[in-house]
C-alpha atoms as a PDB file:
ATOM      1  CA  UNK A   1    -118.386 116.431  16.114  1.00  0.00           C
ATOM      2  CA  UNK A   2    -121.808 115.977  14.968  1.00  0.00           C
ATOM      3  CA  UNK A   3    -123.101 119.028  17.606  1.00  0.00           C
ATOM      4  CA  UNK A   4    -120.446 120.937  16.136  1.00  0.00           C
ATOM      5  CA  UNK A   5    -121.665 120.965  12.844  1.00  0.00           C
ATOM      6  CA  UNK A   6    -125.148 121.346  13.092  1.00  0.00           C
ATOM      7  CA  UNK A   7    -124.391 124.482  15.628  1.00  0.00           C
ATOM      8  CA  UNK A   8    -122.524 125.651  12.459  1.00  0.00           C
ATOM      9  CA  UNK A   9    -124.985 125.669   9.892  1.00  0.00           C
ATOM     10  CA  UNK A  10    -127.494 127.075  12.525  1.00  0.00           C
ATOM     11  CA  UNK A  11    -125.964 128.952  15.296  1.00  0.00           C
ATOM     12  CA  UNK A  12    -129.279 129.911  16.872  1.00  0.00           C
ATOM     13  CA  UNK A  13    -129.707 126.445  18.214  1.00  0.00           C
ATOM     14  CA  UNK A  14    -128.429 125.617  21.725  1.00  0.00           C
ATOM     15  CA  UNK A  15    -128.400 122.568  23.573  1.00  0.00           C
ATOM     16  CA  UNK A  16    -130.924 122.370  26.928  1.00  0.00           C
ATOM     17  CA  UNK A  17    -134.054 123.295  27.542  1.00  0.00           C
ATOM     18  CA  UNK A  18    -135.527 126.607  26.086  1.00  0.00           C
ATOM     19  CA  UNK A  19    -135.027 129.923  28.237  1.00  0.00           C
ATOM     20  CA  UNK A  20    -137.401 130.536  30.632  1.00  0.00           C
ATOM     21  CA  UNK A  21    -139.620 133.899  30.506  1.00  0.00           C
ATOM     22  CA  UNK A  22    -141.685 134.337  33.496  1.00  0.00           C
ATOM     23  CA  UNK A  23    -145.225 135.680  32.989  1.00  0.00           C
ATOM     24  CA  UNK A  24    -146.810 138.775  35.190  1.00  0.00           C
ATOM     25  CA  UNK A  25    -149.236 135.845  36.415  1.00  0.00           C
ATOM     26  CA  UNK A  26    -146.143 133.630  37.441  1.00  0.00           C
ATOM     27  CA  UNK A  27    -144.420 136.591  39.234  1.00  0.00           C
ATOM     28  CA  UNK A  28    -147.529 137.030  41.264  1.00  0.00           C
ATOM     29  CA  UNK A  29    -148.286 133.381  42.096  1.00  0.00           C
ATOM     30  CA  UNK A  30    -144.762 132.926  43.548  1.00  0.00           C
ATOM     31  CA  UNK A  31    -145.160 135.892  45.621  1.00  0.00           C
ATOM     32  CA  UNK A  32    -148.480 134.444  46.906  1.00  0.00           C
ATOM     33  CA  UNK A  33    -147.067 130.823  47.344  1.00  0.00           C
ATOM     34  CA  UNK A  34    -144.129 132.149  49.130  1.00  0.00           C
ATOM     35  CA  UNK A  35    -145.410 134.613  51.488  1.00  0.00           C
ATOM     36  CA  UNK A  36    -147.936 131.589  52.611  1.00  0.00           C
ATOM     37  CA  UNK A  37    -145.116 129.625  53.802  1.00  0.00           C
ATOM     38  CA  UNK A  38    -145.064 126.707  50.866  1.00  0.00           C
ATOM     39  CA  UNK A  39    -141.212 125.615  50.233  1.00  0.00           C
ATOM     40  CA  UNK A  40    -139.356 126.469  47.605  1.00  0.00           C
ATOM     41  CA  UNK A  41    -139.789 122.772  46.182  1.00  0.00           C
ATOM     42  CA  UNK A  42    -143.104 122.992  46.031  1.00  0.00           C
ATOM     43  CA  UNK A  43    -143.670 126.194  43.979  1.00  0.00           C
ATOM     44  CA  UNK A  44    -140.820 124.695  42.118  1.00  0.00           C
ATOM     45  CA  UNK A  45    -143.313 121.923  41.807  1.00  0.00           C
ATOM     46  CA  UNK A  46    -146.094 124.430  40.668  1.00  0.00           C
ATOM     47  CA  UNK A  47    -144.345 126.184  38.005  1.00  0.00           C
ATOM     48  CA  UNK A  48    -142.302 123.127  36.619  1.00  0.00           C
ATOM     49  CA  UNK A  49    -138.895 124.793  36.791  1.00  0.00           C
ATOM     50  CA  UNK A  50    -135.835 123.682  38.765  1.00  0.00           C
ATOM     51  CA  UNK A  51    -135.091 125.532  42.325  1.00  0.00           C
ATOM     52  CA  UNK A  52    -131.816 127.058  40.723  1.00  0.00           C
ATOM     53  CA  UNK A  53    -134.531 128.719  38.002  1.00  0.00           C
ATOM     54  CA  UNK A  54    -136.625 129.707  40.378  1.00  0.00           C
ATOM     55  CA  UNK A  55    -134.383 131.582  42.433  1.00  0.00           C
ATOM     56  CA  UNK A  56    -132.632 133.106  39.283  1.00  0.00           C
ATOM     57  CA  UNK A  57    -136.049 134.766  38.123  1.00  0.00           C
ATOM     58  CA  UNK A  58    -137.980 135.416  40.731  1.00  0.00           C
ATOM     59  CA  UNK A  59    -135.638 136.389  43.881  1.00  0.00           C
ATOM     60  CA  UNK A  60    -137.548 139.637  44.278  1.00  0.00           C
ATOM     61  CA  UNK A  61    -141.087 137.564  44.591  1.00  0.00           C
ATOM     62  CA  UNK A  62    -139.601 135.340  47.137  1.00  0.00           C
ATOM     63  CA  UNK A  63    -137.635 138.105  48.827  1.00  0.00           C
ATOM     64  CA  UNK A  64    -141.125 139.979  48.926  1.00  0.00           C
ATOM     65  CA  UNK A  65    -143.010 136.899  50.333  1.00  0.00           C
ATOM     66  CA  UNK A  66    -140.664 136.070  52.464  1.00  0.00           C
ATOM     67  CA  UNK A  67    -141.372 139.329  54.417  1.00  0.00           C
ATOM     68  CA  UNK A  68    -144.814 139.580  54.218  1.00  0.00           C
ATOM     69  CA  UNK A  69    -145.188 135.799  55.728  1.00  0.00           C
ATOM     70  CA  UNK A  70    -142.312 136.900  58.739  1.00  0.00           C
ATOM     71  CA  UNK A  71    -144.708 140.758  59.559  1.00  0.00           C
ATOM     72  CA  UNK A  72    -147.829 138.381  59.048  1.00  0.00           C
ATOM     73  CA  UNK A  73    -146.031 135.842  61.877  1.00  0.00           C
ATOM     74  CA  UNK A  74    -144.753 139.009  63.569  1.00  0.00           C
ATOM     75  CA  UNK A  75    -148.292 141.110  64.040  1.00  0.00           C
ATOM     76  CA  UNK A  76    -150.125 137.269  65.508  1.00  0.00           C
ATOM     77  CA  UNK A  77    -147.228 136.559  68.108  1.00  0.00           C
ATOM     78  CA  UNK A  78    -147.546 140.002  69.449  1.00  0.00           C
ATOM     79  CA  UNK A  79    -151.494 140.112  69.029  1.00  0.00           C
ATOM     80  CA  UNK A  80    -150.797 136.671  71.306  1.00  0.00           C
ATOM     81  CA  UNK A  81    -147.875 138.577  73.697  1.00  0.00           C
ATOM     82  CA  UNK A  82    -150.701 141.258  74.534  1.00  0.00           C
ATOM     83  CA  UNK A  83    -152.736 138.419  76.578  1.00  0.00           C
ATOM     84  CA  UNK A  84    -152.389 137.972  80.029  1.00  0.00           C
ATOM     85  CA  UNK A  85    -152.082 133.905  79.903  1.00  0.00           C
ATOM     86  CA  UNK A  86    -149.321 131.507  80.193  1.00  0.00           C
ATOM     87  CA  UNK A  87    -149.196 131.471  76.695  1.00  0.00           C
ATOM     88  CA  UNK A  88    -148.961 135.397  76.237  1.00  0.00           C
ATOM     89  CA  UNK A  89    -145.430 134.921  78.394  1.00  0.00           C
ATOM     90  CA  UNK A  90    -144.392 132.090  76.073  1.00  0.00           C
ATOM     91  CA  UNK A  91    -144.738 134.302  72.816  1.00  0.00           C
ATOM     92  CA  UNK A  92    -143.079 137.413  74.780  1.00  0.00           C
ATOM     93  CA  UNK A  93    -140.040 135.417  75.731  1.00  0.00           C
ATOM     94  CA  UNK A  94    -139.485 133.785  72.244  1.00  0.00           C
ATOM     95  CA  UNK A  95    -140.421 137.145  70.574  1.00  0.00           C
ATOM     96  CA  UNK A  96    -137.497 138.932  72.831  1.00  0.00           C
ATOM     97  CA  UNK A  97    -135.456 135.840  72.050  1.00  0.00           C
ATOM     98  CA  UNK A  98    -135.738 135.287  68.366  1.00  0.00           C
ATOM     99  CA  UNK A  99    -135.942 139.291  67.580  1.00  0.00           C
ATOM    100  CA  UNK A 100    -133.825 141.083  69.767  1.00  0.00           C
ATOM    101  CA  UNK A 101    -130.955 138.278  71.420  1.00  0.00           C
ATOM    102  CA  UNK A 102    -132.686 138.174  74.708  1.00  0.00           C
ATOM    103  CA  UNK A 103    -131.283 135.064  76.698  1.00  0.00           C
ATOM    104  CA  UNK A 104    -132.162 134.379  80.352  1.00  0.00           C
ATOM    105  CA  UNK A 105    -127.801 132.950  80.538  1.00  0.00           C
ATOM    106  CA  UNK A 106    -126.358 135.722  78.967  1.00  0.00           C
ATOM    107  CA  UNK A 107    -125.136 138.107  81.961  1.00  0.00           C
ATOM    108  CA  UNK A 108    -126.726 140.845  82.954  1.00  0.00           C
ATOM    109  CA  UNK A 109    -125.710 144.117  82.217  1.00  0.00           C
ATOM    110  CA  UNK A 110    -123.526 146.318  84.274  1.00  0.00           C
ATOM    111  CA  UNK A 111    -125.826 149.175  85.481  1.00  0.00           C
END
């Protein structure tokens, strides 16, 4: 009752915190934070705004990230496949695994 009738005689008040209005700076940081692997929580953490905020405002920043940290983690796995090591084989077989649905169980192709 009381809410009621102070949103009355002001109706520009709203209950909550204030919106949130991310800077240029901001837009870039998460970009950065994200595409260097930190979690979600944490640049939650940075920022001071809840996970459901962060996603609303800057899912083309973490979208962004996101890719730049997977072709980052692409181009040093097959800089590491090119060897000629036990460890070249290693990233070649989870690289055909993870990428392309290579299984040694799966049966072999009629051919």
């Amino acid at each position: 009752m009381v809410f009621s009738r102070l949103s009355m005689k002001n109706p520009k008040i709203s209950p909550g915190r204030p919106a949130h209005h991310p800077t240029d700076m901001q837009r870039r940081l998460v970009q950065m934070l994200a595409s260097q692997g930190i979690p979600q929580a944490e640049i939650c953490r940075v920022l001071g705004v809840s996970e459901k905020t962060l996603r609303k405002h800057y899912r083309s920043e973490l979208d962004i990230g996101a890719a730049k940290l997977e072709c980052a983690l692409t181009c040093h796995l097959l800089r590491i496949a090119g060897g000629r090591d036990a460890v070249a084989l290693k990233a070649i077989r989870f690289t055909l695994r993870s990428r392309f649905g290579w299984s040694e169980f799966a049966p072999r192709p009629a051919g």
